[in-house]
Every structure is written in C-alpha cells, then in structure tokens.
Protein backbone atom coordinates (compact mmCIF):
# COMPACT_ATOMS: atom_id res chain seq x y z
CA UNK A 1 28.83 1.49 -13.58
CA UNK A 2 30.89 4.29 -14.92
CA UNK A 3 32.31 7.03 -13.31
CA UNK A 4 30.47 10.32 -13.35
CA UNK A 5 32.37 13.28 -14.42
CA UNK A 6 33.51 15.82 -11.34
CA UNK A 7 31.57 19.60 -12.36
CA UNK A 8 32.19 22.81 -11.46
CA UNK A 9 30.96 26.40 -11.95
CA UNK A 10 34.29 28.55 -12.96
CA UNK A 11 34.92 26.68 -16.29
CA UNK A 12 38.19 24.22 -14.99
CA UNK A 13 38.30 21.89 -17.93
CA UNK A 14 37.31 18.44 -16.56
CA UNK A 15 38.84 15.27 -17.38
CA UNK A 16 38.04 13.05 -20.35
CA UNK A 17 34.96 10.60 -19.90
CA UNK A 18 37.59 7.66 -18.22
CA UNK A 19 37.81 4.04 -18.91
CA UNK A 20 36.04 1.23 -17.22
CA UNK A 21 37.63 0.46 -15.33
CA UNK A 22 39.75 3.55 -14.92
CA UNK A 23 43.64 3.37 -16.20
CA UNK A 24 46.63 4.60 -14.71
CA UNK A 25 46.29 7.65 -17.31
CA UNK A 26 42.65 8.22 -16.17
CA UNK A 27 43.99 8.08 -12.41
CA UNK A 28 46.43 10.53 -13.52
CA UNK A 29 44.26 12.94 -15.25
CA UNK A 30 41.81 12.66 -12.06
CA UNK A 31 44.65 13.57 -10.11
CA UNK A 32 45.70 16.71 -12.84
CA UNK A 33 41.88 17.75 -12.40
CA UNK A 34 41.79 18.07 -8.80
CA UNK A 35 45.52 20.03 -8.80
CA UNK A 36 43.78 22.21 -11.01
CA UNK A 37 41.06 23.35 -9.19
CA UNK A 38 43.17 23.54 -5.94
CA UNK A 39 45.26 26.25 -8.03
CA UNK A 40 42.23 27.79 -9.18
CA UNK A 41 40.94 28.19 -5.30
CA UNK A 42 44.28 29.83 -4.45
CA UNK A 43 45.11 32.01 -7.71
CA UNK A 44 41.70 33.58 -8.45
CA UNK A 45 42.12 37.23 -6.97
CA UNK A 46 38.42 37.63 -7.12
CA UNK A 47 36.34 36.10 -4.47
CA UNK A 48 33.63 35.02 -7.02
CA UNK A 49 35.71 33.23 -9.47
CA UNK A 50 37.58 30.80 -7.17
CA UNK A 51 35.71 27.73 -7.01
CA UNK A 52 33.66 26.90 -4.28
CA UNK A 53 34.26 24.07 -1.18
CA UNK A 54 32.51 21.84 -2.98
CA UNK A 55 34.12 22.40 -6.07
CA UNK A 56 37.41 20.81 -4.85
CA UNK A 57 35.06 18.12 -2.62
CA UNK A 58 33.79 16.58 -5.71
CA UNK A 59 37.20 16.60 -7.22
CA UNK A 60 38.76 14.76 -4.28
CA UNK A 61 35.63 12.18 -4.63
CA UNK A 62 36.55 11.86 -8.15
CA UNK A 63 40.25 10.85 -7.96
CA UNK A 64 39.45 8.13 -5.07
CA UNK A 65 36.13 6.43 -7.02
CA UNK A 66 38.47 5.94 -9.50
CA UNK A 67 41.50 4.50 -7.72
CA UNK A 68 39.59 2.52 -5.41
CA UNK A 69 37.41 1.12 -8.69
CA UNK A 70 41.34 0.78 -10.33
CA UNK A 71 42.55 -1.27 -6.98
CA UNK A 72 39.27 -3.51 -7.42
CA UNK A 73 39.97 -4.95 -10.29
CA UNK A 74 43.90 -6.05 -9.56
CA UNK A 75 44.41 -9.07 -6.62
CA UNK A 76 46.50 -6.85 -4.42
CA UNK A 77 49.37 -8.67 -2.16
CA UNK A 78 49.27 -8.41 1.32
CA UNK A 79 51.69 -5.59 2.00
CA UNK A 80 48.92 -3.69 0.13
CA UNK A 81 46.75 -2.52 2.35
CA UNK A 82 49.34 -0.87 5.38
CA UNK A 83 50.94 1.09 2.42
CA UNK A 84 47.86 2.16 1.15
CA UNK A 85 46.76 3.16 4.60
CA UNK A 86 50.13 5.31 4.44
CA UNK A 87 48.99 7.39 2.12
CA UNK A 88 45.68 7.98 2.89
CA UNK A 89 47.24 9.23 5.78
CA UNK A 90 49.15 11.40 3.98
CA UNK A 91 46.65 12.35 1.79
CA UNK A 92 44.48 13.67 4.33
CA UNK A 93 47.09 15.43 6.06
CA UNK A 94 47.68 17.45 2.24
CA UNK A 95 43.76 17.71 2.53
CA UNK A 96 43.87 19.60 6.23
CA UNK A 97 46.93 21.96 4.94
CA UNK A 98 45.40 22.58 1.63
CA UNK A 99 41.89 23.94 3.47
CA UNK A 100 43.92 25.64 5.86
CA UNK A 101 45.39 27.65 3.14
CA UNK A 102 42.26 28.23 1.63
CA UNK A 103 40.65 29.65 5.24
CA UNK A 104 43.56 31.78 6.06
CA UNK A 105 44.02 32.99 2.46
CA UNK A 106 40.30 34.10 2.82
CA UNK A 107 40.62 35.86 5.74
CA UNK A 108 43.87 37.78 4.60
CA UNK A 109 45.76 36.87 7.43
CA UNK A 110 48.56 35.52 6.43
CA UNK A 111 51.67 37.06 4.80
CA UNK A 112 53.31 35.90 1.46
CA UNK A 113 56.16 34.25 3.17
CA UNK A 114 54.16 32.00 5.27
CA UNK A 115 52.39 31.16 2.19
CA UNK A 116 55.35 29.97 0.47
CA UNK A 117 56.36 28.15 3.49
CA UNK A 118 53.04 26.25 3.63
CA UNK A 119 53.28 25.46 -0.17
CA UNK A 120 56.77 24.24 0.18
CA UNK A 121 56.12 21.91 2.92
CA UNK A 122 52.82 20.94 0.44
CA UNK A 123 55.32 19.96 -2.58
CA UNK A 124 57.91 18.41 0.11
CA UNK A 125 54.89 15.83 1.04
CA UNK A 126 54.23 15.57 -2.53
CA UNK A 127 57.39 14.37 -3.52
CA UNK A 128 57.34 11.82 -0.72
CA UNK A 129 53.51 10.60 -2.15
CA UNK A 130 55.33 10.18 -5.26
CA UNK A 131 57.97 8.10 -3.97
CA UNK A 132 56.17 6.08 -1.71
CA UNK A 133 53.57 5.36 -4.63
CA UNK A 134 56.77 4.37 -6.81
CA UNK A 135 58.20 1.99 -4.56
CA UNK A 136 54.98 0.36 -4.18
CA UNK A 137 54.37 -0.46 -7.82
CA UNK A 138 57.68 -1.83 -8.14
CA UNK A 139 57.37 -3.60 -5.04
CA UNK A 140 53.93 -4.73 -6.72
CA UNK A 141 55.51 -5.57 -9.94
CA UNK A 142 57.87 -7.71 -8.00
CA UNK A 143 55.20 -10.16 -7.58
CA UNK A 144 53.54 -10.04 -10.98
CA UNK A 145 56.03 -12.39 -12.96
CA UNK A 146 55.52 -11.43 -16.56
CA UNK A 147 53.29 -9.08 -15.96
CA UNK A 148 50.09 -11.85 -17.13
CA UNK A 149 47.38 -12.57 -15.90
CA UNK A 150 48.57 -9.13 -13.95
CA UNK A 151 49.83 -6.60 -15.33
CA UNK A 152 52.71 -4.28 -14.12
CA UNK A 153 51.66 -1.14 -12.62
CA UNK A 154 53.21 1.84 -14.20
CA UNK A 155 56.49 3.30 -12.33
CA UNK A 156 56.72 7.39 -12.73
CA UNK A 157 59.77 8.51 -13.65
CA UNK A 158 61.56 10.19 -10.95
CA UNK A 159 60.29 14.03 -11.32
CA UNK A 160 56.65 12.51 -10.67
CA UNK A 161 55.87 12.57 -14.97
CA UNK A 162 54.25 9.12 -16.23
CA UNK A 163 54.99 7.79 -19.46
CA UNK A 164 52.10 8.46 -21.24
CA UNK A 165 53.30 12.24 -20.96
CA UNK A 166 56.20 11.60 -22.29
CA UNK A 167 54.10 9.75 -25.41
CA UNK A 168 55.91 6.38 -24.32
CA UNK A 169 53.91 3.07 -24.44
CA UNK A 170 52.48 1.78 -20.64
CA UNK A 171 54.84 -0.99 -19.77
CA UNK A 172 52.21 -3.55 -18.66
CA UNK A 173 54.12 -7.00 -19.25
CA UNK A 174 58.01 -8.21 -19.90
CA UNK A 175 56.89 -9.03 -23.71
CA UNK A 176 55.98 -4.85 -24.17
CA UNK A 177 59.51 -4.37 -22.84
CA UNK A 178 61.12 -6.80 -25.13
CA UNK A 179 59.03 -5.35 -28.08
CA UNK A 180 59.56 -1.72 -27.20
CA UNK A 181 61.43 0.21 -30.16
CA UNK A 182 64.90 1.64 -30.55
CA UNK A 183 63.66 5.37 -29.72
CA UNK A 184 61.27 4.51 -26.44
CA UNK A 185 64.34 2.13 -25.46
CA UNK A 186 66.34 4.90 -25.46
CA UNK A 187 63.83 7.21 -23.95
CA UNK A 188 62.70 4.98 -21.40
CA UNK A 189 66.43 4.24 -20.44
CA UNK A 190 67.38 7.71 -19.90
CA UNK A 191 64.20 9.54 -18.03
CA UNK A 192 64.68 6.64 -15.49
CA UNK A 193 68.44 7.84 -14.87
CA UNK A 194 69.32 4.19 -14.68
CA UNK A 195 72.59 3.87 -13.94
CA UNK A 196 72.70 0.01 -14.87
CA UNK A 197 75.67 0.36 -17.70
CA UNK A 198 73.77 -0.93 -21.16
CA UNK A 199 75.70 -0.30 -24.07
CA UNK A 200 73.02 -2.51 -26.31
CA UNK A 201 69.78 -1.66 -26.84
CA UNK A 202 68.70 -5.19 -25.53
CA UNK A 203 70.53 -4.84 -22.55
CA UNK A 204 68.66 -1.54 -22.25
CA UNK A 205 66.03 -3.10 -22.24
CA UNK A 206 66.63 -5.42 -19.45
CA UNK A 207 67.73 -2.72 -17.13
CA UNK A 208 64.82 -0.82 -17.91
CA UNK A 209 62.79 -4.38 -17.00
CA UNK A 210 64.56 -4.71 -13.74
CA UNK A 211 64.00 -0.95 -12.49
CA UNK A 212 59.95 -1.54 -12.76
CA UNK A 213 60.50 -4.22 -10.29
CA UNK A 214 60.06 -7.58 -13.05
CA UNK A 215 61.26 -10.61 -11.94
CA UNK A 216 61.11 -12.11 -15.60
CA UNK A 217 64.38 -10.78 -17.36
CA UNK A 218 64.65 -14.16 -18.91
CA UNK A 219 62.05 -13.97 -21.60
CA UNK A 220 64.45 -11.86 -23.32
CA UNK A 221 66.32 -15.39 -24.04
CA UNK A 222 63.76 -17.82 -23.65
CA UNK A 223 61.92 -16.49 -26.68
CA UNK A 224 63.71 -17.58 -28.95
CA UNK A 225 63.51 -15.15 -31.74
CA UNK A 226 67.12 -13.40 -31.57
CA UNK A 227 65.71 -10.19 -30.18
CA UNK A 228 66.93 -10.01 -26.62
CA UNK A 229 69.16 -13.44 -26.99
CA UNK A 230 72.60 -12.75 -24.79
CA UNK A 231 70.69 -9.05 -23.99
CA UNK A 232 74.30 -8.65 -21.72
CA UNK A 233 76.89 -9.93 -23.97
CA UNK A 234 79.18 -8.31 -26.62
CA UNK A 235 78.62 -5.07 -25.02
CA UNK A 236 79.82 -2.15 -26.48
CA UNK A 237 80.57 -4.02 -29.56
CA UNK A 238 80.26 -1.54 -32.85
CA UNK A 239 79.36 0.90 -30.77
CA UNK A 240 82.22 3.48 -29.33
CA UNK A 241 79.50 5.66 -27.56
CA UNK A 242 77.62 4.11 -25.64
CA UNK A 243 74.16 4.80 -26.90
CA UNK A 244 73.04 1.52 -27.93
CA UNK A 245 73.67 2.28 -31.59
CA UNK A 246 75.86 1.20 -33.97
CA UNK A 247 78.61 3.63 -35.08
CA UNK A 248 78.40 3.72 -38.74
C-alpha cells in the first residue's frame, strides 16, 4: 500500500506523491516536509497561522512510515538494529526539545537568547544525526559487495546535502561509479573533500568508490573494457594540475 500524503491547514507545500517503496530522495523530502512545518510552528508571529500539534504529528508519522517501509525492503546486517535504536533515541530527544520550544514560545516566557541556545544545541544534535546516519550507510555499504542484489545506500556529503540536490546520479552499485561522467566525477570527488590524491579521473573514481564504504574497487579492472583499467597508474600523466584532465 502506498503512503498517504501528510496534510495540513496553513498551506506548507507537501511532498511529492513518493515511490513504492519510498527512495532515499522521498525519505529526504519527508524529512524537508517535516523541517518545514517545525519552522512554520516557530516563525508564524500570529497564533492562528502556525500549524497546529497535529500538524507536525502527522509529519513526524510521515517521515518514519516511510523509512521503516524503506528499511523493509533491504536485508539489514546485524549491527542494524542497536544503531538504529541510537537514533531513535536521538530522535525523540529532538522531538521533546522541539515541543518544549513550541510550549515555552507560546507562553512568552522565554527570552531570545535562550531561544538561540535551545536551537543551537537542536542543530548540534543534528549534525551528529547526520553523521551517525553517514557512518552507518557506509558501514552498510561495506557489506553490500557491488552494490547487487543490494544496493548501496546513499552517503550525504558532509554539510548534510544528498546528491540528488546537487543534480548528481544516486550511487547505488560499483558499475554507476565506474560509468559516472567526467563532470559528476569531478563533482562527486570534490563535495566529498576526499583527500585520497587522484590525479585521473579513474582513480577519482575509485576514491570516490572507497569513501561510500564499497568493497569492490576491482571491477574497475576486471571489466575489461579500458575504462577504469590501472585506475592508479600513470598518475598525473598529461595533466600538470591535478584535475583529472588533460592539459591541452
């Protein structure tokens, strides 16, 4: 069955009708939607236009039907499930913060400066979400092989952003790594901040392989077809700048 669409009564645009089963971009924009309407509750000067508790209770139900309908469909290791519990935990502590905010905001009892404090320690726990959600996709990928019959799970870059934001191509498998072009190489290689020296594109590619956690570097040569053949070797060769590209 598919997801049904979160509502609301102050006009916050809603996610897209989502996949079934959901993606990583329709977790994401789940996720987006219920930031959204947390802003909205905290913004809106006028008592009548912020949205309402149940507003932001749908959107929470939302976002977690569709990651635990995501997490159904993948064979999850066994290190899964204490991570996951991890940040449920830390979810719900964001959850308890978030209301308080809400209650005190309401009651006007609170000055600007403990506001910012409370929304500072809110991002802090954030960022760690975000990190503790990268390291477990990697860790993830790490088991996946070639990313078949499994795919990879996608890896944000490091400011939180996912690919498909930055108009790059989910990298679900080694072989969509191997295949990716000279731009999203380049891309890819940079808003990661590797710092794997790769002075070829292929051996971009490889570094860009091994920080998503992929165990299979060696379908670059295995294939066969010249495209990732010797992906480390005659580095910097025609090319005085390092960018992958040859100097003309």
């Amino acid at each position: 069955m598919a997801l049904v669409l979160p509502t609301n009564g102050r006009n916050v645009r809603t996610p897209l009708p989502p996949n079934d089963p959901p993606t990583s971009a329709d977790i994401y924009a789940a996720s987006d939607y219920l930031n959204r309407i947390r802003f909205q509750a905290l913004a809106a000067n006028d008592m009548q236009a912020r949205v309402t508790d149940e507003d932001i209770a749908n959107a929470h139900e939302y976002l977690h039907c569709a990651i635990a309908k995501k997490v159904a469909t993948a064979a999850a290791p066994p290190w899964f499930t204490p991570v996951q519990q991890q940040m449920n935990t830390m979810q719900q502590q964001m959850n308890t913060m978030q209301q308080q905010m809400i209650t005190i905001q309401q009651e006007n009892t609170i000055t600007r400066q403990q506001l910012n404090t409370m929304q500072q320690q809110m991002n802090a726990m954030q960022g760690q979400l975000n990190d503790v959600k990268r390291e477990q996709n990697i860790a993830y990928n790490f088991t996946a092989g070639p990313g078949w019959p499994y795919p990879y799970k996608i890896v944000p870059f490091p400011d939180g952003t996912l690919p498909n934001a930055q108009n790059l191509p989910p990298l679900t498998n080694i072989r969509v790594i191997r295949d990716l072009s000279s731009a999203d190489t380049r891309k890819y290689y940079r808003l990661y901040g590797i710092k794997l020296p790769a002075t070829t594109l292929d051996a971009q590619r490889l570094a860009i392989a091994l920080h998503i956690g992929s165990t299979a570097p060696m379908l670059f040569v295995e294939d066969g077809d010249g495209d990732g053949a010797g992906a480390g070797a005659g580095a910097g060769a025609g090319d005085d700048d390092g960018d992958g590209d040859d100097d003309e």
